[in-house]
N, C-alpha and C. Protein backbone atom coordinates (compact mmCIF):
# COMPACT_ATOMS: atom_id res chain seq x y z
N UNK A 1 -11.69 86.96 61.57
CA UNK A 1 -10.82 85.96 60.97
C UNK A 1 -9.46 86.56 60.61
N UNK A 2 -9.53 87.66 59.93
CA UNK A 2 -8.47 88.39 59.28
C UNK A 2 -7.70 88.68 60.74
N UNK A 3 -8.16 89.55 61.75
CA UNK A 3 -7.76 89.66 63.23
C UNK A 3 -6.88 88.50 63.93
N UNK A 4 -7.64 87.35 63.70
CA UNK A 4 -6.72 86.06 64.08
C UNK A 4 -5.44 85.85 63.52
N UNK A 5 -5.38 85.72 62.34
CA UNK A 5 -4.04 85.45 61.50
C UNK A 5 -2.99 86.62 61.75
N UNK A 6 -3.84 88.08 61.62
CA UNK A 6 -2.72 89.09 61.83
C UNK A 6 -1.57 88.90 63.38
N UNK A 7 -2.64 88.27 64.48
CA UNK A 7 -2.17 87.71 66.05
C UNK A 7 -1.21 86.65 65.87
N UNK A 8 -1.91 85.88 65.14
CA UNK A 8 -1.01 84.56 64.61
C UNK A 8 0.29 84.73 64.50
N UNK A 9 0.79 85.57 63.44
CA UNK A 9 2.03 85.91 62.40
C UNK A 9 2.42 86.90 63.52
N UNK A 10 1.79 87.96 64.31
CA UNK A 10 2.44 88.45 65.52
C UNK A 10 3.21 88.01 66.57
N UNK A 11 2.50 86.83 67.18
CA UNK A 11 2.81 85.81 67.79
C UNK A 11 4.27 85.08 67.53
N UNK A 12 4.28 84.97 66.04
CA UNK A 12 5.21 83.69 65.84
C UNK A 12 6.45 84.93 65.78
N UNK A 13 6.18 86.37 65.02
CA UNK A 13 7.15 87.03 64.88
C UNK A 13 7.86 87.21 66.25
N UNK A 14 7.04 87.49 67.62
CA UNK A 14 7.63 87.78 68.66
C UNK A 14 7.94 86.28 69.34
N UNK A 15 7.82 85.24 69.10
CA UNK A 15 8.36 84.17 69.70
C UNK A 15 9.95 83.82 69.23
N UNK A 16 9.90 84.13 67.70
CA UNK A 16 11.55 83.95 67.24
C UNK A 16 12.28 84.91 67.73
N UNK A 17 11.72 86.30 67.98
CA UNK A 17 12.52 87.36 68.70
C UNK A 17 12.95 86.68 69.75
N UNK A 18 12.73 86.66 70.50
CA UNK A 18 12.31 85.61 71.94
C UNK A 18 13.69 84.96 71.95
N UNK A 19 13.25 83.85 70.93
CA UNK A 19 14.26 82.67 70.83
C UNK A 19 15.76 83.51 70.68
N UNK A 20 15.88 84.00 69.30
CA UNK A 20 17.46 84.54 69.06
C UNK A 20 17.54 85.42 70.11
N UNK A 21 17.30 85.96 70.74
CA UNK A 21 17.54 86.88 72.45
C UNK A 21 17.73 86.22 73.32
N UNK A 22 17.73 84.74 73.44
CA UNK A 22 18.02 83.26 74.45
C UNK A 22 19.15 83.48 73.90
N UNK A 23 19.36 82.58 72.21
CA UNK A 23 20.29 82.43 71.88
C UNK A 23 21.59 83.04 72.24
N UNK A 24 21.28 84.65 71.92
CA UNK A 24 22.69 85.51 72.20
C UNK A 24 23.08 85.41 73.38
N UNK A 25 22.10 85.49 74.80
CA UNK A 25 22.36 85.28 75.69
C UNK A 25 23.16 84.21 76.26
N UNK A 26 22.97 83.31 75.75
CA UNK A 26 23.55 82.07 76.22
C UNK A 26 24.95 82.11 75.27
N UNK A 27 25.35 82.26 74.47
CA UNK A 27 26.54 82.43 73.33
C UNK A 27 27.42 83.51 74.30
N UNK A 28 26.65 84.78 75.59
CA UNK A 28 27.50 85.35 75.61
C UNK A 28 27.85 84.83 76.68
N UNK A 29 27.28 84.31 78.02
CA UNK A 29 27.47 83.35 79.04
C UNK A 29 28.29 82.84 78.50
N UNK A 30 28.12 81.94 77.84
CA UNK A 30 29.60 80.79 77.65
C UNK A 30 30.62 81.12 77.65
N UNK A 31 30.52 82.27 76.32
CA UNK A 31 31.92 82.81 76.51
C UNK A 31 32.88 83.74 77.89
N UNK A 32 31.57 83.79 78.85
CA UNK A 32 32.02 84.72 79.94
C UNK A 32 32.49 83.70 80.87
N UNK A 33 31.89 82.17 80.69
CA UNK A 33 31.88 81.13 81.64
C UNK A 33 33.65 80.89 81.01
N UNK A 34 33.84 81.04 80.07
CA UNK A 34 35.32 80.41 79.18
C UNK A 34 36.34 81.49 79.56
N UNK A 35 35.80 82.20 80.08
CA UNK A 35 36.84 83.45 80.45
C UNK A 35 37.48 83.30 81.83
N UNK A 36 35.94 82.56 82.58
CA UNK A 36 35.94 82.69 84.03
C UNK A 36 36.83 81.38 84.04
N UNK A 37 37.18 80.43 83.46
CA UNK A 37 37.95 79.42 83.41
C UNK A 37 39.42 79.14 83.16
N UNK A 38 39.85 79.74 82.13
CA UNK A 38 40.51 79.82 81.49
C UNK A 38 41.97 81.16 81.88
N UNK A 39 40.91 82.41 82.19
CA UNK A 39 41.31 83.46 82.24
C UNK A 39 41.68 84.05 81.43
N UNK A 40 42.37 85.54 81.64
CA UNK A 40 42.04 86.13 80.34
C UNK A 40 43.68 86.43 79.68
């Protein structure tokens, strides 16, 4: 039981990692896409 929850809270910790590592990714695309547009 104790095993489950520790997976659980593992789980969720490495899924938000996950997420904000999309996030930045895409924040830095844009700005590379705004570069590729715009110029520099």
């Amino acid at each position: 039981m104790i095993l489950a929850i520790l997976l659980m809270r593992l789980f969720e910790v490495v899924f938000f990692v996950g997420i904000a590592g999309s996030a930045v990714v895409v924040a830095l695309s844009f700005i590379e896409d705004l570069h590729e547009l715009f110029g520099d």
